[in-house]
PDB file of N, CA and C in Angstrom:
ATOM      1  N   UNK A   1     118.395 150.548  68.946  1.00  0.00           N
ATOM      2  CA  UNK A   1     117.800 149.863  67.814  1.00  0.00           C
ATOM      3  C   UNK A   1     118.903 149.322  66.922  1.00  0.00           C
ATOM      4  N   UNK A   2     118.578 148.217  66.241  1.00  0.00           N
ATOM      5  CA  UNK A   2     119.713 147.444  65.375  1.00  0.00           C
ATOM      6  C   UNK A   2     118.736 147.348  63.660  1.00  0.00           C
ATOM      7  N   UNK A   3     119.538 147.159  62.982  1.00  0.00           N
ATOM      8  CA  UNK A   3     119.481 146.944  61.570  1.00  0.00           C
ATOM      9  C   UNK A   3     117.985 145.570  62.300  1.00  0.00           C
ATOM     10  N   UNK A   4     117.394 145.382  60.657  1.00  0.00           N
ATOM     11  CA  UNK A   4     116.374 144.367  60.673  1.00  0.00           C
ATOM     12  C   UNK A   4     117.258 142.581  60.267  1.00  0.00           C
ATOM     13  N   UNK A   5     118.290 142.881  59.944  1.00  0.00           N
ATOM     14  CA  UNK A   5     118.623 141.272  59.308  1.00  0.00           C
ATOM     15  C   UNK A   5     119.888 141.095  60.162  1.00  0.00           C
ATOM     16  N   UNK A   6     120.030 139.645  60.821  1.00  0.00           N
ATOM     17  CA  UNK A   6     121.145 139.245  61.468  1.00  0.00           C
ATOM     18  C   UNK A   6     121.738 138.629  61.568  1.00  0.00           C
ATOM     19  N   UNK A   7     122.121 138.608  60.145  1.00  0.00           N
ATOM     20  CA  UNK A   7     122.933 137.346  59.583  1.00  0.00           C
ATOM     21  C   UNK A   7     124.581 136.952  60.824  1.00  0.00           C
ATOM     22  N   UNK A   8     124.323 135.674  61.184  1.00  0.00           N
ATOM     23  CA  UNK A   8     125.335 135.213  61.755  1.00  0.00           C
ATOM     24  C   UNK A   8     126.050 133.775  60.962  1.00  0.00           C
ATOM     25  N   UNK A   9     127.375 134.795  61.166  1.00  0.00           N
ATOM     26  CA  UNK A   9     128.639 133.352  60.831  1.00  0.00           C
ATOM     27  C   UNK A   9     129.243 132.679  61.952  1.00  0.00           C
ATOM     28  N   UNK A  10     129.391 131.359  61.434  1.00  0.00           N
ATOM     29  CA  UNK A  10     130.160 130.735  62.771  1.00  0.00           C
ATOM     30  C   UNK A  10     131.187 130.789  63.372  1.00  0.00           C
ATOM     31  N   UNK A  11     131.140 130.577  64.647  1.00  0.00           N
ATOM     32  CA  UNK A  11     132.637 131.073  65.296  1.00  0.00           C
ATOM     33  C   UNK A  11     133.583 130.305  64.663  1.00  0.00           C
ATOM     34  N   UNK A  12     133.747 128.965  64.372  1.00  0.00           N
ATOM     35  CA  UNK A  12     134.652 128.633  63.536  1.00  0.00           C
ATOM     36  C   UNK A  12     135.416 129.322  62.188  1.00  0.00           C
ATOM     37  N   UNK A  13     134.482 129.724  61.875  1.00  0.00           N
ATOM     38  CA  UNK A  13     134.733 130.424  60.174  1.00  0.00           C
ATOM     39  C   UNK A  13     136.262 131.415  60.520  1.00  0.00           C
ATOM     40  N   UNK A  14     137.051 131.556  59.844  1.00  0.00           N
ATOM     41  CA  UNK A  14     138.191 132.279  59.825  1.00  0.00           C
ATOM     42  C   UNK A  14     137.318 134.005  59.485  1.00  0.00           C
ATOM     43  N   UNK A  15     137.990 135.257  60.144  1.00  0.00           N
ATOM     44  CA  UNK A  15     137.437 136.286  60.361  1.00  0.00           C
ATOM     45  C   UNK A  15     137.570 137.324  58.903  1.00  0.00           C
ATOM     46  N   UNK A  16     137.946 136.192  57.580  1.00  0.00           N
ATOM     47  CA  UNK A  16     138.197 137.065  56.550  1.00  0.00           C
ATOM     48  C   UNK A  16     137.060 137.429  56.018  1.00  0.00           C
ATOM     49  N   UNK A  17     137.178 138.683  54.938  1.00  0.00           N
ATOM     50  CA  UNK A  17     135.405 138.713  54.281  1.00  0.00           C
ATOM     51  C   UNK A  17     135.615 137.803  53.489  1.00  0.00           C
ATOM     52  N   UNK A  18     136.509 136.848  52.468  1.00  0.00           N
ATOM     53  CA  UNK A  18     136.350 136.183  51.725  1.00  0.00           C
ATOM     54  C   UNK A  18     136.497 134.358  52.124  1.00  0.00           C
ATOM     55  N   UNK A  19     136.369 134.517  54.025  1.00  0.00           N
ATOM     56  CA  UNK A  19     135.985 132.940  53.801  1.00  0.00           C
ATOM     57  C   UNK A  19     134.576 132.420  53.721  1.00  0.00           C
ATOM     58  N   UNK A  20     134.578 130.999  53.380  1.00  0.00           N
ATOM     59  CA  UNK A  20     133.722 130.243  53.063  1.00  0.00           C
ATOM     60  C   UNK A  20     132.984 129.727  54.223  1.00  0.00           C
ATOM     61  N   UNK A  21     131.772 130.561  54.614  1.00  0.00           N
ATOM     62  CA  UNK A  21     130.697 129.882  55.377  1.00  0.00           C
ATOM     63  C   UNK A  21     129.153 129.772  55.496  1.00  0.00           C
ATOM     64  N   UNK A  22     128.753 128.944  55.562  1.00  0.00           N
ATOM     65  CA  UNK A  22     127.001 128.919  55.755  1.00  0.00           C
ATOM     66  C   UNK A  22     126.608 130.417  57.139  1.00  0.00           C
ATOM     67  N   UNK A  23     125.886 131.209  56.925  1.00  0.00           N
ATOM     68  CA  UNK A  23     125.436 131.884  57.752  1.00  0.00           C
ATOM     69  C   UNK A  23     123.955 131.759  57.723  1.00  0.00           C
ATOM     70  N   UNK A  24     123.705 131.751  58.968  1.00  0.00           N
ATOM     71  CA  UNK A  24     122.062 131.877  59.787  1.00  0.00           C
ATOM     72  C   UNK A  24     121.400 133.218  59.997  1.00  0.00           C
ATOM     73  N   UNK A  25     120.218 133.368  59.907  1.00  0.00           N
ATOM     74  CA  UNK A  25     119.411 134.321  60.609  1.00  0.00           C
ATOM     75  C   UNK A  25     118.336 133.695  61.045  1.00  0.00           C
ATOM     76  N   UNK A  26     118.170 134.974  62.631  1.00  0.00           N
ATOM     77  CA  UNK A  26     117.608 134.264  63.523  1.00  0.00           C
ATOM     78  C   UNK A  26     115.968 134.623  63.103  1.00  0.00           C
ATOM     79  N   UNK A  27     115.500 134.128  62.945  1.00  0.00           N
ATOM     80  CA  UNK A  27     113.179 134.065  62.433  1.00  0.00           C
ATOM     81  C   UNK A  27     112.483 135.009  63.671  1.00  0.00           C
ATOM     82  N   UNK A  28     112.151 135.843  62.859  1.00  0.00           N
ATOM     83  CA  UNK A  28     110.744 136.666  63.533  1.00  0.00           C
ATOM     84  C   UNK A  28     109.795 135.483  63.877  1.00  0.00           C
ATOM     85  N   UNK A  29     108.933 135.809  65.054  1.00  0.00           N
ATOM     86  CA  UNK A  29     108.146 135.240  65.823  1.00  0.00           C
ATOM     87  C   UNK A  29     107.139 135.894  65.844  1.00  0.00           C
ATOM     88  N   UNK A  30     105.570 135.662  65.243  1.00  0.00           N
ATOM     89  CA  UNK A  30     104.053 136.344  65.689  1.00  0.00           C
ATOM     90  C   UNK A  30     103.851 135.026  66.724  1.00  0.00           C
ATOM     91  N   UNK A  31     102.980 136.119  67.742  1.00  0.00           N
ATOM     92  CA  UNK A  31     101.974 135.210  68.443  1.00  0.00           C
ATOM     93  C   UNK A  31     101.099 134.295  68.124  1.00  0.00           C
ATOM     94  N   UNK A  32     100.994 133.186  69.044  1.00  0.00           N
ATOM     95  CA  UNK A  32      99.799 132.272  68.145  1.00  0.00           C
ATOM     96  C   UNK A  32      98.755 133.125  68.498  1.00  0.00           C
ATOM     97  N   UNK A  33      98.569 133.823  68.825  1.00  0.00           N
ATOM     98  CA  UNK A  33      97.071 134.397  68.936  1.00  0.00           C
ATOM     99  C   UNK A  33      96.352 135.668  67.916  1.00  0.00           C
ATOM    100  N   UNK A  34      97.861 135.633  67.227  1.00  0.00           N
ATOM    101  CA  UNK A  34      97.756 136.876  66.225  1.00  0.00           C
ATOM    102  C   UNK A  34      97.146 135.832  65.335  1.00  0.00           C
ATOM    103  N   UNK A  35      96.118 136.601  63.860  1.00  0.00           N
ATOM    104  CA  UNK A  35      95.168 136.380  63.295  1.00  0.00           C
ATOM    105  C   UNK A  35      95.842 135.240  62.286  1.00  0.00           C
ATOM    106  N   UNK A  36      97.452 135.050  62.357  1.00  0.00           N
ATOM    107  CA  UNK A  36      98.003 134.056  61.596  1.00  0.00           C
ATOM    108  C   UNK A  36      98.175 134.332  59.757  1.00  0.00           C
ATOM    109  N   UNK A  37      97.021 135.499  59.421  1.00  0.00           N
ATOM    110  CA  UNK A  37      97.337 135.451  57.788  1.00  0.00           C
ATOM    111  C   UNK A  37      98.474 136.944  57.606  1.00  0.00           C
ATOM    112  N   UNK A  38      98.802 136.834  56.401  1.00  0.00           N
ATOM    113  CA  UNK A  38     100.440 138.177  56.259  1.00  0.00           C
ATOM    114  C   UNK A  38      99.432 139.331  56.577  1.00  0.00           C
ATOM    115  N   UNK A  39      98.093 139.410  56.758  1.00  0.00           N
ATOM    116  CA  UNK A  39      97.340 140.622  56.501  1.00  0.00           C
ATOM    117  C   UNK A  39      97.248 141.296  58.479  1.00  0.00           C
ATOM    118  N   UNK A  40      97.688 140.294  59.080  1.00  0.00           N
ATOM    119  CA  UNK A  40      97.201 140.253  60.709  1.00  0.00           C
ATOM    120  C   UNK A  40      98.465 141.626  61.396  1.00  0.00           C
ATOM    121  N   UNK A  41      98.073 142.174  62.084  1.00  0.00           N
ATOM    122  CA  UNK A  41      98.795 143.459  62.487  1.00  0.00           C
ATOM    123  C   UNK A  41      99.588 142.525  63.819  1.00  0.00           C
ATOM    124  N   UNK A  42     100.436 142.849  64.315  1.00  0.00           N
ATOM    125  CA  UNK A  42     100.757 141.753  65.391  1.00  0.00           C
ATOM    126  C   UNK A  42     102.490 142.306  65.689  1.00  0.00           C
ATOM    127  N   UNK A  43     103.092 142.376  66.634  1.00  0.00           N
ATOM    128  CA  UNK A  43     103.926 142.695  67.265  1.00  0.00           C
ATOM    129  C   UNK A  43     105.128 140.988  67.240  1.00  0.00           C
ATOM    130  N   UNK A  44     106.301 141.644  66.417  1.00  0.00           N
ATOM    131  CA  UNK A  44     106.857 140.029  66.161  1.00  0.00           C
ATOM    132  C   UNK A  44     108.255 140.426  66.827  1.00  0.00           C
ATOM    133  N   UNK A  45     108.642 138.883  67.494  1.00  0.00           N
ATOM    134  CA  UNK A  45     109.870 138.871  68.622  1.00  0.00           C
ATOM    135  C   UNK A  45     110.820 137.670  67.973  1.00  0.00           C
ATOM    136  N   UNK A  46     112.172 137.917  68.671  1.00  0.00           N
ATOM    137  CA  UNK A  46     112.597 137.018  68.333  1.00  0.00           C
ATOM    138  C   UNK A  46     114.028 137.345  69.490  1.00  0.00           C
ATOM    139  N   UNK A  47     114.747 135.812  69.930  1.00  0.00           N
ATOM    140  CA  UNK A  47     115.679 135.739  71.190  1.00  0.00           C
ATOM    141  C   UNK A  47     117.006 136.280  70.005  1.00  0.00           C
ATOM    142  N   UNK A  48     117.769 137.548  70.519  1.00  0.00           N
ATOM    143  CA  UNK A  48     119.418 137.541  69.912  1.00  0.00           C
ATOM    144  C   UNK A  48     120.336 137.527  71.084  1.00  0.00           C
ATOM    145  N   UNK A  49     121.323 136.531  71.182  1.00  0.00           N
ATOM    146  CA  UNK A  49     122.261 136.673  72.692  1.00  0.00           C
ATOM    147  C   UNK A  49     122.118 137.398  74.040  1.00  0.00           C
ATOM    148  N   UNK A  50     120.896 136.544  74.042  1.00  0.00           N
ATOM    149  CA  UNK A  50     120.814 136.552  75.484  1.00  0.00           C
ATOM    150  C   UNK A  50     119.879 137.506  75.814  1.00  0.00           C
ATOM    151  N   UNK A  51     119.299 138.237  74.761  1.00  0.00           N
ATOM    152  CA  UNK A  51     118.276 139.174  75.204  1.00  0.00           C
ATOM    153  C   UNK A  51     117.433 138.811  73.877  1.00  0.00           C
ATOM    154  N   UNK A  52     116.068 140.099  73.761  1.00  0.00           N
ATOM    155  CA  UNK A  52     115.249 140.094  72.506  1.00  0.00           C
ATOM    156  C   UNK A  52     114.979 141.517  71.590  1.00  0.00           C
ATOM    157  N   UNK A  53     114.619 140.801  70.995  1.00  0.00           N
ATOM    158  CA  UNK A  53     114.414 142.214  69.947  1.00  0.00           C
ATOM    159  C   UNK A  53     112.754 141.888  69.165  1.00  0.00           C
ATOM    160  N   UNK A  54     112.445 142.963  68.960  1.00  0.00           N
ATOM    161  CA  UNK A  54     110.875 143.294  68.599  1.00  0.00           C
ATOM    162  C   UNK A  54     110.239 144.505  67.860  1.00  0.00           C
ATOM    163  N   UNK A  55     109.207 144.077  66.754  1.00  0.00           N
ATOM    164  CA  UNK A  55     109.498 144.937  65.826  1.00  0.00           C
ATOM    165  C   UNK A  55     108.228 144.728  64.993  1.00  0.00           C
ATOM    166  N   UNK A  56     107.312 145.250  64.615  1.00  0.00           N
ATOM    167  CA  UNK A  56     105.963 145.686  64.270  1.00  0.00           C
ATOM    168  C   UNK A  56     105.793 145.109  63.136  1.00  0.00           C
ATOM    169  N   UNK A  57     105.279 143.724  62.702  1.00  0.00           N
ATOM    170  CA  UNK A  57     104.850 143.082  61.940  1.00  0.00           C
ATOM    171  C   UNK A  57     104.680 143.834  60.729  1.00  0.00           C
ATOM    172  N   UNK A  58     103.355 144.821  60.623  1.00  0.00           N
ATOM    173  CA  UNK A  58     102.551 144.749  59.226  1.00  0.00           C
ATOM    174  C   UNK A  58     103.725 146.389  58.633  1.00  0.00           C
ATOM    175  N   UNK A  59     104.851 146.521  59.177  1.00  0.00           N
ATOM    176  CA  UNK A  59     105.915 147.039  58.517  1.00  0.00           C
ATOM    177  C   UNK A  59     107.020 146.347  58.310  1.00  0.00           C
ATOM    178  N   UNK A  60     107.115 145.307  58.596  1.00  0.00           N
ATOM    179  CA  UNK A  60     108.076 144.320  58.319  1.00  0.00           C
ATOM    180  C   UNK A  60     109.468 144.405  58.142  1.00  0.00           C
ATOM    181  N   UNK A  61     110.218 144.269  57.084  1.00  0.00           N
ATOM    182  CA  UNK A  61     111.635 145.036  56.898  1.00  0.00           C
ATOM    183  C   UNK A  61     112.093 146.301  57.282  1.00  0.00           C
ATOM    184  N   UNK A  62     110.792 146.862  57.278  1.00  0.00           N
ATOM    185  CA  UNK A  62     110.870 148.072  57.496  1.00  0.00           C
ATOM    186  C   UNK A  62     110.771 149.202  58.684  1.00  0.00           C
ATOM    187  N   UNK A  63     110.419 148.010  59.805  1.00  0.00           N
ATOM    188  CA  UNK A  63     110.156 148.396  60.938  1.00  0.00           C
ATOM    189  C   UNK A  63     111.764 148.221  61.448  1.00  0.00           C
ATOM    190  N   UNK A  64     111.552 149.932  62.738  1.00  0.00           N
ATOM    191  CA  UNK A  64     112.397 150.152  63.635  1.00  0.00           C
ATOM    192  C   UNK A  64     112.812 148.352  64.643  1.00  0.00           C
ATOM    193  N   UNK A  65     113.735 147.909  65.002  1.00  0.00           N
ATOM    194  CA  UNK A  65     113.683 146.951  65.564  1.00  0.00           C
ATOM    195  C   UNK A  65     114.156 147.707  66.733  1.00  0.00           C
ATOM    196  N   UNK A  66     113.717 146.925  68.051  1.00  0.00           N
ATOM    197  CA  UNK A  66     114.180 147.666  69.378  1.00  0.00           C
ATOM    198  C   UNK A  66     114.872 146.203  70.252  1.00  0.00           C
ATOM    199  N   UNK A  67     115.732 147.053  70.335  1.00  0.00           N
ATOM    200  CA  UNK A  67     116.386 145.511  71.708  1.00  0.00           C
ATOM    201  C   UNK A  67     115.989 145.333  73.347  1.00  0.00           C
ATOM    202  N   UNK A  68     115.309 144.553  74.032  1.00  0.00           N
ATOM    203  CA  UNK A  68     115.094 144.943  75.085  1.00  0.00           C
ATOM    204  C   UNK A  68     116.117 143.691  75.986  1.00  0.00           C
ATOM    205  N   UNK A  69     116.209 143.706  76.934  1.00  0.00           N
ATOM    206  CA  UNK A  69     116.871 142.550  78.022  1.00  0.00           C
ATOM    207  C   UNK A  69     115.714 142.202  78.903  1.00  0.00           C
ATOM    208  N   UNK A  70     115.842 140.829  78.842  1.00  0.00           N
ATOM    209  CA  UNK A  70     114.793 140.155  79.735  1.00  0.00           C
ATOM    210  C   UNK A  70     113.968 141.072  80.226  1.00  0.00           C
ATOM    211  N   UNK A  71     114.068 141.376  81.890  1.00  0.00           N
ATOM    212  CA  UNK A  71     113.169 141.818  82.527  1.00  0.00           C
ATOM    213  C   UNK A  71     112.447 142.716  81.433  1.00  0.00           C
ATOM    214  N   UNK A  72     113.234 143.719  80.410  1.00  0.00           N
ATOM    215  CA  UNK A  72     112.068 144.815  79.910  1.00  0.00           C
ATOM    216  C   UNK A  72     111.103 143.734  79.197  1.00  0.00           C
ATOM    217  N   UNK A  73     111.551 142.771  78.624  1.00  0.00           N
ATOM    218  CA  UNK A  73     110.688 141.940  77.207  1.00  0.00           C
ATOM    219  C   UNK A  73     109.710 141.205  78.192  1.00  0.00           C
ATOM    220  N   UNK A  74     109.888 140.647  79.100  1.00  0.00           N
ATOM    221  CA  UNK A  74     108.814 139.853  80.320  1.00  0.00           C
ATOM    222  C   UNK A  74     107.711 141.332  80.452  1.00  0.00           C
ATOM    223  N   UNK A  75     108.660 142.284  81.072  1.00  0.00           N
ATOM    224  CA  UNK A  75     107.354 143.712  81.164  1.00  0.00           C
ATOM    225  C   UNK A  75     106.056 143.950  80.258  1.00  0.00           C
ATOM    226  N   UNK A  76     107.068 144.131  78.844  1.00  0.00           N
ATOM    227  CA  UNK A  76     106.309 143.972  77.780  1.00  0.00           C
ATOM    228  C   UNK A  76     105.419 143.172  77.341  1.00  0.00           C
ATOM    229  N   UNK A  77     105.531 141.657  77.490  1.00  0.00           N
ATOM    230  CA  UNK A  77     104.480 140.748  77.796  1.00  0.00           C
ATOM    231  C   UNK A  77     103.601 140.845  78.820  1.00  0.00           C
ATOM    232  N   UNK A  78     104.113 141.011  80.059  1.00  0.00           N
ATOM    233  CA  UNK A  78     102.780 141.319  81.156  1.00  0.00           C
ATOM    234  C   UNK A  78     101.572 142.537  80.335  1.00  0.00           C
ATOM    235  N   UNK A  79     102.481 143.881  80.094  1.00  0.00           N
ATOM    236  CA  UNK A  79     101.502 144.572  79.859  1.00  0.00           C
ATOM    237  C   UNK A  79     100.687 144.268  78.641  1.00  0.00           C
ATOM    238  N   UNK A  80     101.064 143.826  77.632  1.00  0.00           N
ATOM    239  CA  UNK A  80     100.499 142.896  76.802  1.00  0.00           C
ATOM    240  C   UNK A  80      99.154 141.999  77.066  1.00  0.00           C
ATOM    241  N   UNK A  81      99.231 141.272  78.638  1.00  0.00           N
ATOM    242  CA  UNK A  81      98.094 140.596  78.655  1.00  0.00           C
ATOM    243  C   UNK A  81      96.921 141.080  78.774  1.00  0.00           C
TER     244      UNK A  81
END
């Protein structure tokens, strides 16, 4: 399991803590089939290098995040259907 926020700097950026760069984080993902309002319980994903990570919506920040690699996250969707 990893922290909930994943803030990334660019490989360009020099490796000091005090340089100057725009950093990204990568967006939680609900299903379109989840109920769509903040109130909908729903299992949210999102791609980090090369694998995924996934992590229980209606706890949000606060949810355990788990990392899986392909084949497990495809599993997880099959059994899902």
């Amino acid at each position: 399991m990893t922290g909930f926020t994943s803030w990334r700097k660019s490989s360009r950026s020099s490796g000091a803590s005090d340089s100057n760069c725009v950093e990204c984080r990568v967006t939680w993902r609900k299903s379109i089939r989840s109920g769509g309002g903040d109130d909908s319980n729903c299992v949210e994903a999102r791609s980090q290098d090369g694998a995924f990570q996934v992590r229980d919506s209606k706890l949000g920040h606060d949810s355990p995040v788990f990392d899986l690699g392909v084949t497990d996250f495809r599993a997880l969707l099959s059994a899902a259907e």
